[in-house]
PDB file of N, CA and C in Angstrom:
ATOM      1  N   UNK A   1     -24.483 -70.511  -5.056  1.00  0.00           N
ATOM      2  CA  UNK A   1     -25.559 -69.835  -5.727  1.00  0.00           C
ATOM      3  C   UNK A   1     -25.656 -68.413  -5.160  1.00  0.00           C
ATOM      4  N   UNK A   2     -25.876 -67.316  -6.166  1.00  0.00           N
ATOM      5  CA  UNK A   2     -25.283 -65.610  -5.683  1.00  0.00           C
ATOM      6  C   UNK A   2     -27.039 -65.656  -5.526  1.00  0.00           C
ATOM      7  N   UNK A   3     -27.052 -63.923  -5.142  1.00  0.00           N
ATOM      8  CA  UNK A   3     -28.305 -63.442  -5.439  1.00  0.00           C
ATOM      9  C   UNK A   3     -28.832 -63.687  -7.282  1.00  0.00           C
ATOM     10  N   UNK A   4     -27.983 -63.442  -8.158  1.00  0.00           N
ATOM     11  CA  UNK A   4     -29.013 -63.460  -9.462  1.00  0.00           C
ATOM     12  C   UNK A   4     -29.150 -64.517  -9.028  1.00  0.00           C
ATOM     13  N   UNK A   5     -28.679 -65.726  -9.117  1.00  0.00           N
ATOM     14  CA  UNK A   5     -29.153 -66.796  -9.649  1.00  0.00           C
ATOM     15  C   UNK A   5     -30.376 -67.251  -9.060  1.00  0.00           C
ATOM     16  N   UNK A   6     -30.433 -66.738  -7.196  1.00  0.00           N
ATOM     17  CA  UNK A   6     -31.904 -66.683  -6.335  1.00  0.00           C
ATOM     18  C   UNK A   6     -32.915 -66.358  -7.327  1.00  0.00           C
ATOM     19  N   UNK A   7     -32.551 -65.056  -7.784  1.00  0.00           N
ATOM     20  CA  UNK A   7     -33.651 -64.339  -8.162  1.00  0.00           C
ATOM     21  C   UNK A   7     -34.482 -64.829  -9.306  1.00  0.00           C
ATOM     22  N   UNK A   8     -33.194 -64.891 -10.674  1.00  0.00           N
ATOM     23  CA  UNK A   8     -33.934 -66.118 -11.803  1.00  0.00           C
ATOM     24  C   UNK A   8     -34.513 -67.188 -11.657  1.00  0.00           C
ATOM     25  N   UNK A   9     -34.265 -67.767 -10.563  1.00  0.00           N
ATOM     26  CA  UNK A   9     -34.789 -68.942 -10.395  1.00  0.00           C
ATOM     27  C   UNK A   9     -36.628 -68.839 -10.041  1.00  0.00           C
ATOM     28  N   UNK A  10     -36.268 -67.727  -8.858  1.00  0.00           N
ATOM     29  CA  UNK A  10     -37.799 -66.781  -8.182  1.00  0.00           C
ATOM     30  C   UNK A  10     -38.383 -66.712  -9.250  1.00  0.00           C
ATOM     31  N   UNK A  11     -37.990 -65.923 -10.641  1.00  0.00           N
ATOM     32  CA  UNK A  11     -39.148 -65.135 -11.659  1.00  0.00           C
ATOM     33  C   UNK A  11     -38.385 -65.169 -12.742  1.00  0.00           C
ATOM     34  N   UNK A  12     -38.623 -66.272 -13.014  1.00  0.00           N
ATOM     35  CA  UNK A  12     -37.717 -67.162 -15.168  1.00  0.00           C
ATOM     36  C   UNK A  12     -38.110 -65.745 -15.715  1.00  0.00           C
ATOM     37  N   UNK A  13     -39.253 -65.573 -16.073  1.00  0.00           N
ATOM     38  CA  UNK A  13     -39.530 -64.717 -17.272  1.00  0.00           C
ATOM     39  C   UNK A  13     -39.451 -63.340 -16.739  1.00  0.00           C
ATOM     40  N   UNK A  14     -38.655 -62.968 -15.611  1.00  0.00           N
ATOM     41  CA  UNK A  14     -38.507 -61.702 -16.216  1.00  0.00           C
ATOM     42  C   UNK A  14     -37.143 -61.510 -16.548  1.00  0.00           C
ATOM     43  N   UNK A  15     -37.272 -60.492 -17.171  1.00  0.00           N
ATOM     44  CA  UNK A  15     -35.718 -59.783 -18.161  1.00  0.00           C
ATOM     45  C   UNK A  15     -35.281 -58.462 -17.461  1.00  0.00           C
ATOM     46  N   UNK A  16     -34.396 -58.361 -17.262  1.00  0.00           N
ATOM     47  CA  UNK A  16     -33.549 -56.912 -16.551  1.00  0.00           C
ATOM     48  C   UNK A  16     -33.457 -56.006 -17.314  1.00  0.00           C
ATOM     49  N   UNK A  17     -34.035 -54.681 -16.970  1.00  0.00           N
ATOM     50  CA  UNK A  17     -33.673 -53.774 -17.605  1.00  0.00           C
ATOM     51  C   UNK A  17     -32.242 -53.544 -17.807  1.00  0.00           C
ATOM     52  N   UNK A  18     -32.198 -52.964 -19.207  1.00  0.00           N
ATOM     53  CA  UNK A  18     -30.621 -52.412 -19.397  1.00  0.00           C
ATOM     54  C   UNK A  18     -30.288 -50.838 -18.248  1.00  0.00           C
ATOM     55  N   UNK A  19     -29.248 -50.783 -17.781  1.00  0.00           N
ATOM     56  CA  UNK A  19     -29.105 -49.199 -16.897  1.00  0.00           C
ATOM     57  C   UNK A  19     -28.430 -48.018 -17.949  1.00  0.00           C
ATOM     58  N   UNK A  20     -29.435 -47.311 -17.591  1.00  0.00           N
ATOM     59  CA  UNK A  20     -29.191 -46.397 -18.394  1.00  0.00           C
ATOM     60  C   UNK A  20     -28.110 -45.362 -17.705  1.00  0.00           C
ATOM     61  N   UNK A  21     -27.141 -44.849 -18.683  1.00  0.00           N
ATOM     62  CA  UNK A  21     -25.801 -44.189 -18.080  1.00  0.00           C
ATOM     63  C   UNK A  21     -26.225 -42.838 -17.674  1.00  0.00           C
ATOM     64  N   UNK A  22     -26.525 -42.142 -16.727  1.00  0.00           N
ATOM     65  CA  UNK A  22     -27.316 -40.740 -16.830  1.00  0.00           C
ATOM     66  C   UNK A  22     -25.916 -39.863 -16.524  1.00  0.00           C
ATOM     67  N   UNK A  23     -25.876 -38.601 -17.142  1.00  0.00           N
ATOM     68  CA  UNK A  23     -24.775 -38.181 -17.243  1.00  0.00           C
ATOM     69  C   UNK A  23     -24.951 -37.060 -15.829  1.00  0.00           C
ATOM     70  N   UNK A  24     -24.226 -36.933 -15.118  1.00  0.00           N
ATOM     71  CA  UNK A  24     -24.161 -36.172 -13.821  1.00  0.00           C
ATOM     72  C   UNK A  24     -23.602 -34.551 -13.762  1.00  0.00           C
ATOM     73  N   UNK A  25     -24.281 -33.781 -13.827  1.00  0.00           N
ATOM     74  CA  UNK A  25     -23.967 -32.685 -12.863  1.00  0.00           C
ATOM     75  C   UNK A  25     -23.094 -31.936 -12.071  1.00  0.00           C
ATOM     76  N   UNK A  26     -23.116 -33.127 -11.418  1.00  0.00           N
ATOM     77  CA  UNK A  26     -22.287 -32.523 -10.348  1.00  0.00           C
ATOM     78  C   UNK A  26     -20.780 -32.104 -10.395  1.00  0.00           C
ATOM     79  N   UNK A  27     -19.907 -32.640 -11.547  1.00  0.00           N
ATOM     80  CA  UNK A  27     -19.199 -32.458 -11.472  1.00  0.00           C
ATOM     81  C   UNK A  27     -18.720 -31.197 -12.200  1.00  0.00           C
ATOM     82  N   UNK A  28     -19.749 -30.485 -12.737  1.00  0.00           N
ATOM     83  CA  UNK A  28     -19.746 -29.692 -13.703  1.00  0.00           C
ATOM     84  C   UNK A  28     -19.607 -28.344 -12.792  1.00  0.00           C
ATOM     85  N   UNK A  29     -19.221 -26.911 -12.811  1.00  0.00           N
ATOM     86  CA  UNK A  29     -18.573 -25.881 -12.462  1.00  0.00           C
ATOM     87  C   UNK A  29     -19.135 -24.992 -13.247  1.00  0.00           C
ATOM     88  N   UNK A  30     -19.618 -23.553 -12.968  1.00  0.00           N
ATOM     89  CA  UNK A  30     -19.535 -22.680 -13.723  1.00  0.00           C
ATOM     90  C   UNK A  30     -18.674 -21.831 -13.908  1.00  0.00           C
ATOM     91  N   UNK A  31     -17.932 -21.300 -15.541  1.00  0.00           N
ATOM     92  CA  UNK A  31     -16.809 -21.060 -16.334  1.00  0.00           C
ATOM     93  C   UNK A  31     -17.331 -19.240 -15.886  1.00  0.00           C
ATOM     94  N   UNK A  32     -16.338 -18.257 -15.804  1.00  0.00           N
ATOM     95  CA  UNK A  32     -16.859 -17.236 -15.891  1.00  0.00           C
ATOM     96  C   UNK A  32     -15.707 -16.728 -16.921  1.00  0.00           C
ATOM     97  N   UNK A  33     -15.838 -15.407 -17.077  1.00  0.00           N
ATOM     98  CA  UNK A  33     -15.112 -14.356 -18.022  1.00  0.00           C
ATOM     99  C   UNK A  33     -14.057 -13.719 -17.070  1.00  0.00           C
ATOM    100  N   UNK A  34     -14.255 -13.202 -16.097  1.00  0.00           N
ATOM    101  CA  UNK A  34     -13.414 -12.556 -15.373  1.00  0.00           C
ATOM    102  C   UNK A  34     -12.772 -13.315 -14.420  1.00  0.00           C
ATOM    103  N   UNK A  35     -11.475 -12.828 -14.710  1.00  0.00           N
ATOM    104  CA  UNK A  35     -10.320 -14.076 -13.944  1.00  0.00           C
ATOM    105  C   UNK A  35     -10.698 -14.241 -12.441  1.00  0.00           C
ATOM    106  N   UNK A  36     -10.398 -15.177 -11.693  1.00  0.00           N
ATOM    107  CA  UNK A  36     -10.379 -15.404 -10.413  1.00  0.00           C
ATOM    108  C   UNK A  36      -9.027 -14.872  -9.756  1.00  0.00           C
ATOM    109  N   UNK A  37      -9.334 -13.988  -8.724  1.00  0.00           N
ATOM    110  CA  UNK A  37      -8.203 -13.242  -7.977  1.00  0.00           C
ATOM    111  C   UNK A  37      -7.519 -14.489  -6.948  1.00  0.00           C
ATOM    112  N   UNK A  38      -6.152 -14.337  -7.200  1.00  0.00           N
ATOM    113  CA  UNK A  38      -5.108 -15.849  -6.301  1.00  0.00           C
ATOM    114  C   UNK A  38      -4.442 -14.447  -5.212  1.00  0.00           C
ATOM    115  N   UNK A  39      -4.593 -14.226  -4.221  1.00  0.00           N
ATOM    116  CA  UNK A  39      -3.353 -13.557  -3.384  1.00  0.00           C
ATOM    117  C   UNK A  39      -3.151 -13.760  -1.868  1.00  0.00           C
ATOM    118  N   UNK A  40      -1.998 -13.645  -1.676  1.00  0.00           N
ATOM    119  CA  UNK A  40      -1.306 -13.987  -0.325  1.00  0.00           C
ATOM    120  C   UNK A  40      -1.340 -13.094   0.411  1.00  0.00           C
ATOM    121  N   UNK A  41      -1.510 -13.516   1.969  1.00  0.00           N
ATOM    122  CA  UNK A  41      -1.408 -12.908   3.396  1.00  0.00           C
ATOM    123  C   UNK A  41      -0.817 -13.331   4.140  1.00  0.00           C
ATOM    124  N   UNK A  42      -0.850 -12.733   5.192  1.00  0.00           N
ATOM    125  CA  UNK A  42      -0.208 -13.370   6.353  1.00  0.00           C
ATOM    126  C   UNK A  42      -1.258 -12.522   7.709  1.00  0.00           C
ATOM    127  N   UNK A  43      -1.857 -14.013   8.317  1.00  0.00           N
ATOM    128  CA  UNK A  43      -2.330 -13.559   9.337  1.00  0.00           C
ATOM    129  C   UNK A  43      -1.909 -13.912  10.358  1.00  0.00           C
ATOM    130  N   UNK A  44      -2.005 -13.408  11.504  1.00  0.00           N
ATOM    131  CA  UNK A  44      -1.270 -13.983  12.864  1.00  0.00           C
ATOM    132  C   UNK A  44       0.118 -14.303  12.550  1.00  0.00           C
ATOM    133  N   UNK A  45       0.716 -13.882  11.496  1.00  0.00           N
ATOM    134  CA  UNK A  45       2.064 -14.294  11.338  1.00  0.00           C
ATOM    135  C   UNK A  45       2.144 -15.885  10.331  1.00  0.00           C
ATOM    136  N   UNK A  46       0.971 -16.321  10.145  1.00  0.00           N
ATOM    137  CA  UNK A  46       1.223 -18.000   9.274  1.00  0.00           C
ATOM    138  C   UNK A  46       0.611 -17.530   7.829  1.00  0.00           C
ATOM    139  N   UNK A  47       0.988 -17.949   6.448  1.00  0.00           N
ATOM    140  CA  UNK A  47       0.517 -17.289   4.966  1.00  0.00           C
ATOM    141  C   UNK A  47      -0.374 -17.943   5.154  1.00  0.00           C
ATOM    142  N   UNK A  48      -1.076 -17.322   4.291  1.00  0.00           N
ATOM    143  CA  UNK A  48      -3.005 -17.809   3.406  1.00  0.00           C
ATOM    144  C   UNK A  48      -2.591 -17.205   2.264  1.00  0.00           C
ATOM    145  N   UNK A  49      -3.385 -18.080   1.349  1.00  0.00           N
ATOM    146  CA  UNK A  49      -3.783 -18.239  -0.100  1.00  0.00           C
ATOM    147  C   UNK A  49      -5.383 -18.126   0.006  1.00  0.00           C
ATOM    148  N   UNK A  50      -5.771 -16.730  -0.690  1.00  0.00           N
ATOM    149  CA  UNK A  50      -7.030 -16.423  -0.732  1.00  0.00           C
ATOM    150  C   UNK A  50      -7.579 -16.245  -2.166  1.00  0.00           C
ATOM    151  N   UNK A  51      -8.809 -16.729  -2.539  1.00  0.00           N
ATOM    152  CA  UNK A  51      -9.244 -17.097  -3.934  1.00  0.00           C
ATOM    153  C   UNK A  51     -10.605 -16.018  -3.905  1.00  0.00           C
ATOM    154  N   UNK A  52     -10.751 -15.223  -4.526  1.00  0.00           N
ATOM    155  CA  UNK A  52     -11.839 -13.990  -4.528  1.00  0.00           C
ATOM    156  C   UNK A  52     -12.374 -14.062  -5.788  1.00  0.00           C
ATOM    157  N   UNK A  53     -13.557 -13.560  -6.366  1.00  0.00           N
ATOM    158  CA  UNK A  53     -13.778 -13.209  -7.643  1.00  0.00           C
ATOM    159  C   UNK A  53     -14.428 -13.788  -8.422  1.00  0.00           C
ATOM    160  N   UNK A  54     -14.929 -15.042  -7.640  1.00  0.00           N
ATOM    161  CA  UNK A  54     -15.774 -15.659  -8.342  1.00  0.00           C
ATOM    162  C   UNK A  54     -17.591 -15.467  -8.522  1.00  0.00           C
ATOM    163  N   UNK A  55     -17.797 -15.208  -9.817  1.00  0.00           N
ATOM    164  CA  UNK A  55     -19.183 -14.735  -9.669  1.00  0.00           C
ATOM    165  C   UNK A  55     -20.512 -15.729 -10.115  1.00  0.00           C
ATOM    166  N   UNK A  56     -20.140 -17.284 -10.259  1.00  0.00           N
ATOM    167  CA  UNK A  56     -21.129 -18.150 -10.337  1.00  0.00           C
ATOM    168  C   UNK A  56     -21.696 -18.115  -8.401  1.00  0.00           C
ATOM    169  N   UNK A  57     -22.517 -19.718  -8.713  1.00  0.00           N
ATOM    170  CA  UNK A  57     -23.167 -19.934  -7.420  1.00  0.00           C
ATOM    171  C   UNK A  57     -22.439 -20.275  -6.240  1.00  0.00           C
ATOM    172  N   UNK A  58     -22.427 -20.170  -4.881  1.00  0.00           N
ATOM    173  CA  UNK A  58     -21.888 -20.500  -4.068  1.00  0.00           C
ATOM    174  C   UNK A  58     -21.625 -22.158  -3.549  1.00  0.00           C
ATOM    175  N   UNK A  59     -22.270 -22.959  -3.910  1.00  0.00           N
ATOM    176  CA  UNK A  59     -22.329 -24.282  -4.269  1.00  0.00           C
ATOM    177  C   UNK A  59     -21.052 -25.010  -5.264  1.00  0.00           C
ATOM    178  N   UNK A  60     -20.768 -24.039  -6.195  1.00  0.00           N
ATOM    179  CA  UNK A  60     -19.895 -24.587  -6.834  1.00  0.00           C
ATOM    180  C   UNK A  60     -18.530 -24.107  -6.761  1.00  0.00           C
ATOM    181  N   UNK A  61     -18.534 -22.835  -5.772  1.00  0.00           N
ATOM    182  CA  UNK A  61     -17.156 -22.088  -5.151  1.00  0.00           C
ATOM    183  C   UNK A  61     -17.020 -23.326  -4.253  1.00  0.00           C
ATOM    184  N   UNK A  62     -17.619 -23.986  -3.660  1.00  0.00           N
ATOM    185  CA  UNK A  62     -17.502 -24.932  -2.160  1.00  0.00           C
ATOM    186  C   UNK A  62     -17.371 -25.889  -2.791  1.00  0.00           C
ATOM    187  N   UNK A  63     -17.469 -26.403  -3.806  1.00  0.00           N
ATOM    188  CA  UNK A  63     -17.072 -27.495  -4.652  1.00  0.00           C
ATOM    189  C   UNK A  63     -15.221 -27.141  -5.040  1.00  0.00           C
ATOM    190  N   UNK A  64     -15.328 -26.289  -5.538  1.00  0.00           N
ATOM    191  CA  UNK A  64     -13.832 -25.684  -5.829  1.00  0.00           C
ATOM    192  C   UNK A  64     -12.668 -25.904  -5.041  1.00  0.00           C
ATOM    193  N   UNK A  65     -13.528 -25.201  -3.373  1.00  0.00           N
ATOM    194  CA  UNK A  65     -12.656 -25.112  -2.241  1.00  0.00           C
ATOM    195  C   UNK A  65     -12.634 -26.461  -2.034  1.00  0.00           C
ATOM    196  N   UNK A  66     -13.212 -27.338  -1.949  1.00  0.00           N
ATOM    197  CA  UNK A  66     -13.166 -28.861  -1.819  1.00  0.00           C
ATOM    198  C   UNK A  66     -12.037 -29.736  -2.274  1.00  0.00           C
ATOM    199  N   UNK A  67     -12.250 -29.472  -3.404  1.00  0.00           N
ATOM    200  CA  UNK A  67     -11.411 -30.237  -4.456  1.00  0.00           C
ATOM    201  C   UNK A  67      -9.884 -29.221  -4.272  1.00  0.00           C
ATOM    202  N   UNK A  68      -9.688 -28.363  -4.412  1.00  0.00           N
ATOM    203  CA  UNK A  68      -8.641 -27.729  -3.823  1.00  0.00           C
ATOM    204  C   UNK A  68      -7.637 -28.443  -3.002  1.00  0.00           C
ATOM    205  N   UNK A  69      -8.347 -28.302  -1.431  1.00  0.00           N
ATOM    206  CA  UNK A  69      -8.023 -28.885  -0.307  1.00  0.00           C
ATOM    207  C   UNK A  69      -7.723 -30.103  -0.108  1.00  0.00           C
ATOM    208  N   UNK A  70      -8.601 -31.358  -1.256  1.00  0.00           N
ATOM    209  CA  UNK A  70      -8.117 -32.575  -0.713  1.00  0.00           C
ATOM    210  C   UNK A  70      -6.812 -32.540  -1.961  1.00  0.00           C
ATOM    211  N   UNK A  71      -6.939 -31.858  -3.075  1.00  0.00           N
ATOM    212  CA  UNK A  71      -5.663 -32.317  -4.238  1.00  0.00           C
ATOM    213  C   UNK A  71      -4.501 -31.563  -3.442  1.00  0.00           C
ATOM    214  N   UNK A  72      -4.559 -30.643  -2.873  1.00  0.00           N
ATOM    215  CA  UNK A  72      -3.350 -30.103  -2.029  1.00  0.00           C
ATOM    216  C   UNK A  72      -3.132 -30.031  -0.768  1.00  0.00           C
ATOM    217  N   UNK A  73      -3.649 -31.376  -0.376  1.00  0.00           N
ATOM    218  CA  UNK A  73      -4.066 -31.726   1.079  1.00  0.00           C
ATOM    219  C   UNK A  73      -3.211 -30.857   1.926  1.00  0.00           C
ATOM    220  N   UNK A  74      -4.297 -29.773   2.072  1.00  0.00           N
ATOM    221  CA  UNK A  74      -3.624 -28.801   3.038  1.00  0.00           C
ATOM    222  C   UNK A  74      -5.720 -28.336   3.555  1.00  0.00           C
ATOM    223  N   UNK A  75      -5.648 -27.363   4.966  1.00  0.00           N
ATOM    224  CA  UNK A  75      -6.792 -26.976   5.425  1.00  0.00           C
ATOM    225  C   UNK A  75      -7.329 -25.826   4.579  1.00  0.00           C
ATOM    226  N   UNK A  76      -8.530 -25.374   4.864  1.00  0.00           N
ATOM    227  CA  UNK A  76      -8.808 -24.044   4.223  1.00  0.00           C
ATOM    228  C   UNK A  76     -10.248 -24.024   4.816  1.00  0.00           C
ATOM    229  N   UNK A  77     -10.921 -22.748   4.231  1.00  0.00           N
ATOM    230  CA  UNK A  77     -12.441 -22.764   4.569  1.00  0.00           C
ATOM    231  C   UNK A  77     -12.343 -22.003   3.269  1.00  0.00           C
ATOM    232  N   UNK A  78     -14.106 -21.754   3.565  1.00  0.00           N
ATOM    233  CA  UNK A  78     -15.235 -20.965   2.625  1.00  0.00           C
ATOM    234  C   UNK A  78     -15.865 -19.885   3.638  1.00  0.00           C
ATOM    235  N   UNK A  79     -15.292 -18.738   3.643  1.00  0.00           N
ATOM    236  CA  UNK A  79     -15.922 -17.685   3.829  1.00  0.00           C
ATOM    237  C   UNK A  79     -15.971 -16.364   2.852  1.00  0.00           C
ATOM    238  N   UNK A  80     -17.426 -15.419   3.502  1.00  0.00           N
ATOM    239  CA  UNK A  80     -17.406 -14.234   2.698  1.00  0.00           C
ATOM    240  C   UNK A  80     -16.962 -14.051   1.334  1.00  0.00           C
ATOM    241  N   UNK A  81     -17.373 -15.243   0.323  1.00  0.00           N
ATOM    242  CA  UNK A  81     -17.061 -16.013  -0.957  1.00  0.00           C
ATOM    243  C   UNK A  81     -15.883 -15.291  -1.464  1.00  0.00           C
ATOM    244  N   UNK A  82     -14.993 -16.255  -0.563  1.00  0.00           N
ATOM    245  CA  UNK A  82     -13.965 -16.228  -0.532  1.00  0.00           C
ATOM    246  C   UNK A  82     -13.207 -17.812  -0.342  1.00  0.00           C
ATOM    247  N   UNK A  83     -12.041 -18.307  -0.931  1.00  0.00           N
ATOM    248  CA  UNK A  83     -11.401 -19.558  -0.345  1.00  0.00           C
ATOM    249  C   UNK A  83     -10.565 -19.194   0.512  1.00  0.00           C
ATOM    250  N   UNK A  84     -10.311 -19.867   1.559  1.00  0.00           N
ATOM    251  CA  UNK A  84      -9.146 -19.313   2.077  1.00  0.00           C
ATOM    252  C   UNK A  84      -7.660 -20.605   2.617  1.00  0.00           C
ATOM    253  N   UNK A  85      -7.034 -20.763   2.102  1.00  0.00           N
ATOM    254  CA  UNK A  85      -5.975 -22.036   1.547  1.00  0.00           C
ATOM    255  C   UNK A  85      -5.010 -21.925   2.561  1.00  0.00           C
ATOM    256  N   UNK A  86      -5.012 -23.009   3.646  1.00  0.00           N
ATOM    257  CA  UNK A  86      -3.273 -22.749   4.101  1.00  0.00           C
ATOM    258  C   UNK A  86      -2.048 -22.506   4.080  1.00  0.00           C
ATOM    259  N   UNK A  87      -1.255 -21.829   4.146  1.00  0.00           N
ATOM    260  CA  UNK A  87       0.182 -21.759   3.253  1.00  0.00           C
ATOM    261  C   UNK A  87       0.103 -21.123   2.161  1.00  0.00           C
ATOM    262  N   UNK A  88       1.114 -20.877   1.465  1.00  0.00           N
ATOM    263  CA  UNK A  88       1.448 -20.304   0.330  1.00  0.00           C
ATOM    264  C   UNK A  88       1.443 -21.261  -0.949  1.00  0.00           C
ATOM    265  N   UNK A  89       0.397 -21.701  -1.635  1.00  0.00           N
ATOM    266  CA  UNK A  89       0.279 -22.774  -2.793  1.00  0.00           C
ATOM    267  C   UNK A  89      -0.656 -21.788  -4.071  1.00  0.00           C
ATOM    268  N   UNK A  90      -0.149 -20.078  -4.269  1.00  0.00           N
ATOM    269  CA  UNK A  90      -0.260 -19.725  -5.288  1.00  0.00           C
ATOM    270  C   UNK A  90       0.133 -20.232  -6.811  1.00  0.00           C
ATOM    271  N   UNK A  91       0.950 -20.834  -6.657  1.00  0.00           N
ATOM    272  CA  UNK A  91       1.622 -21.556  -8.102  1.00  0.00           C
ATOM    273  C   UNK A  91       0.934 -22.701  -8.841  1.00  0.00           C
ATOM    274  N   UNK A  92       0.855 -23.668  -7.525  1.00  0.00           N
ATOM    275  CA  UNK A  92      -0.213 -24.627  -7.693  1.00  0.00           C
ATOM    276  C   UNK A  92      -1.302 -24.735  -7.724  1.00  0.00           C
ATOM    277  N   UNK A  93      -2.587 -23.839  -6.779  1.00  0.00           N
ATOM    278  CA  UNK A  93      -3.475 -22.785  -7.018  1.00  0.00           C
ATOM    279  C   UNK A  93      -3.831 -22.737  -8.868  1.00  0.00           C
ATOM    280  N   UNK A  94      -2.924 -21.734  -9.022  1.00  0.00           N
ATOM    281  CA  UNK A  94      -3.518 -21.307 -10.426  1.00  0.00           C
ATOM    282  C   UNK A  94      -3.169 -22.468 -11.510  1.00  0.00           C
ATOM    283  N   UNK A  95      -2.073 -23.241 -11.522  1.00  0.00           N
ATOM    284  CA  UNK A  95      -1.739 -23.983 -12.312  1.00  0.00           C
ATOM    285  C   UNK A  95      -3.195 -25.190 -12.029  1.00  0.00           C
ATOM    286  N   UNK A  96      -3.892 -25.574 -11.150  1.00  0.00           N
ATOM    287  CA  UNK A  96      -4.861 -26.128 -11.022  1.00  0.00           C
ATOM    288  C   UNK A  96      -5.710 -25.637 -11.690  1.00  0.00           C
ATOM    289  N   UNK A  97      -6.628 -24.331 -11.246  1.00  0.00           N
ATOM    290  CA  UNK A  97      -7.241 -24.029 -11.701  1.00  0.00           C
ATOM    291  C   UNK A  97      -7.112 -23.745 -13.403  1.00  0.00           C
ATOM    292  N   UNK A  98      -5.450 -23.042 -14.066  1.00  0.00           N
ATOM    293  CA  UNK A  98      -6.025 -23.394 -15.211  1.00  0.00           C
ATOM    294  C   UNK A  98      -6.285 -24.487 -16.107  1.00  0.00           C
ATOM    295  N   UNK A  99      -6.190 -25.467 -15.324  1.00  0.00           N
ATOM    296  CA  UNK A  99      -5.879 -26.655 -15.836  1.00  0.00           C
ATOM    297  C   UNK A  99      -7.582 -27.287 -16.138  1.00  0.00           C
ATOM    298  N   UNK A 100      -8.465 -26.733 -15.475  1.00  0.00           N
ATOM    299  CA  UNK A 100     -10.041 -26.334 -15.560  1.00  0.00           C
ATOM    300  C   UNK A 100     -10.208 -25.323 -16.493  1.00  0.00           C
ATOM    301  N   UNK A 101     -10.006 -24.751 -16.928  1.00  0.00           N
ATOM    302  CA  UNK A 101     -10.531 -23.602 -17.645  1.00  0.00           C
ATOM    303  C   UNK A 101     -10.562 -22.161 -17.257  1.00  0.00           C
ATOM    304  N   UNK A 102     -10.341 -21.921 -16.046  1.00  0.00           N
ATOM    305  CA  UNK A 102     -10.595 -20.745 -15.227  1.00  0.00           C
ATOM    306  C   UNK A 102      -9.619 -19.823 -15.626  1.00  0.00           C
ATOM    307  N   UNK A 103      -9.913 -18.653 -16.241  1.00  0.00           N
ATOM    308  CA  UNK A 103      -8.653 -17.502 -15.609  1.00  0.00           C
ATOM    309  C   UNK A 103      -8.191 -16.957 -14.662  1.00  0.00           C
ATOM    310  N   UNK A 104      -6.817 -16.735 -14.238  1.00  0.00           N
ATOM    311  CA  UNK A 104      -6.270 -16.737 -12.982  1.00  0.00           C
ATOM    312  C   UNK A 104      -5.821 -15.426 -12.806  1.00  0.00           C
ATOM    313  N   UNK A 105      -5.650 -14.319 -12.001  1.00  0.00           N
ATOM    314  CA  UNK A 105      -4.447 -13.654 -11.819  1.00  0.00           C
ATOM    315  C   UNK A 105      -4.060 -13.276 -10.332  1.00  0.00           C
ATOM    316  N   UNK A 106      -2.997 -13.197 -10.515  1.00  0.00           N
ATOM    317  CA  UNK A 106      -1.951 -13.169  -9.798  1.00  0.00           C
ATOM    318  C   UNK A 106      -1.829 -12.225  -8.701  1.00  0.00           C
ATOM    319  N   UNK A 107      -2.211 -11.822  -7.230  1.00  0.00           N
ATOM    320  CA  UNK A 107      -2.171 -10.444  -6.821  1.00  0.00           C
ATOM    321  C   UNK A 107      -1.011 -11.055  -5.666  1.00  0.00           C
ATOM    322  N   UNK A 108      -0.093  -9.673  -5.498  1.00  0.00           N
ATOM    323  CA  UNK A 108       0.501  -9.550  -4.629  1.00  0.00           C
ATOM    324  C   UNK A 108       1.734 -10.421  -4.561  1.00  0.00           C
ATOM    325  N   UNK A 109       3.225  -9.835  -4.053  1.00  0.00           N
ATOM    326  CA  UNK A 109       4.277 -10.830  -3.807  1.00  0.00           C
ATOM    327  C   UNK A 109       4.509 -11.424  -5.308  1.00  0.00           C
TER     328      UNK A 109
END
């Protein structure tokens, strides 16, 4: 005997609400007009992939950089709204992002 069946047994007449599907947020991004800048460095001698240009909220750049990092499981941060990507993964970078909707371009190398 599970929990429902405890429970029906506890209180016959009541009936379960149906759950209502609430549609979420969170996964949602804001789209801008002006492309997002993709370009490469080299600091201390190791490349970065740096993502600039984005002019929604900072909440959803850190969502970006997130999802980024674990689909190209590589390190990065969020600074000075900016991404900043380990290695050289410009190709994949933008091919991600347009794969969202975002416009991309291309700086440098």
């Amino acid at each position: 005997m599970d929990l429902q069946d405890q429970l029906k047994n506890l209180f016959p007449d009541h009936q379960p609400e149906k759950e209502e599907i609430i549609k979420d947020d969170k996964d949602q991004i804001w789209m801008q007009e002006d492309p997002i800048i993709c370009k490469y460095e080299k600091r201390k001698g190791k490349p970065i992939t740096i993502l600039e240009g984005y002019t929604g909220a900072d909440e959803d750049f850190k969502k970006l950089a997130k999802e980024l990092k674990t689909r190209l499981s590589v390190g990065g941060s969020f600074k000075n709204d900016a991404i900043i990507i380990q290695g050289d993964y410009r190709d994949q970078i933008m091919s991600i992002l347009k794969d969202k909707g975002f416009k991309v371009k291309r700086v440098g190398g």
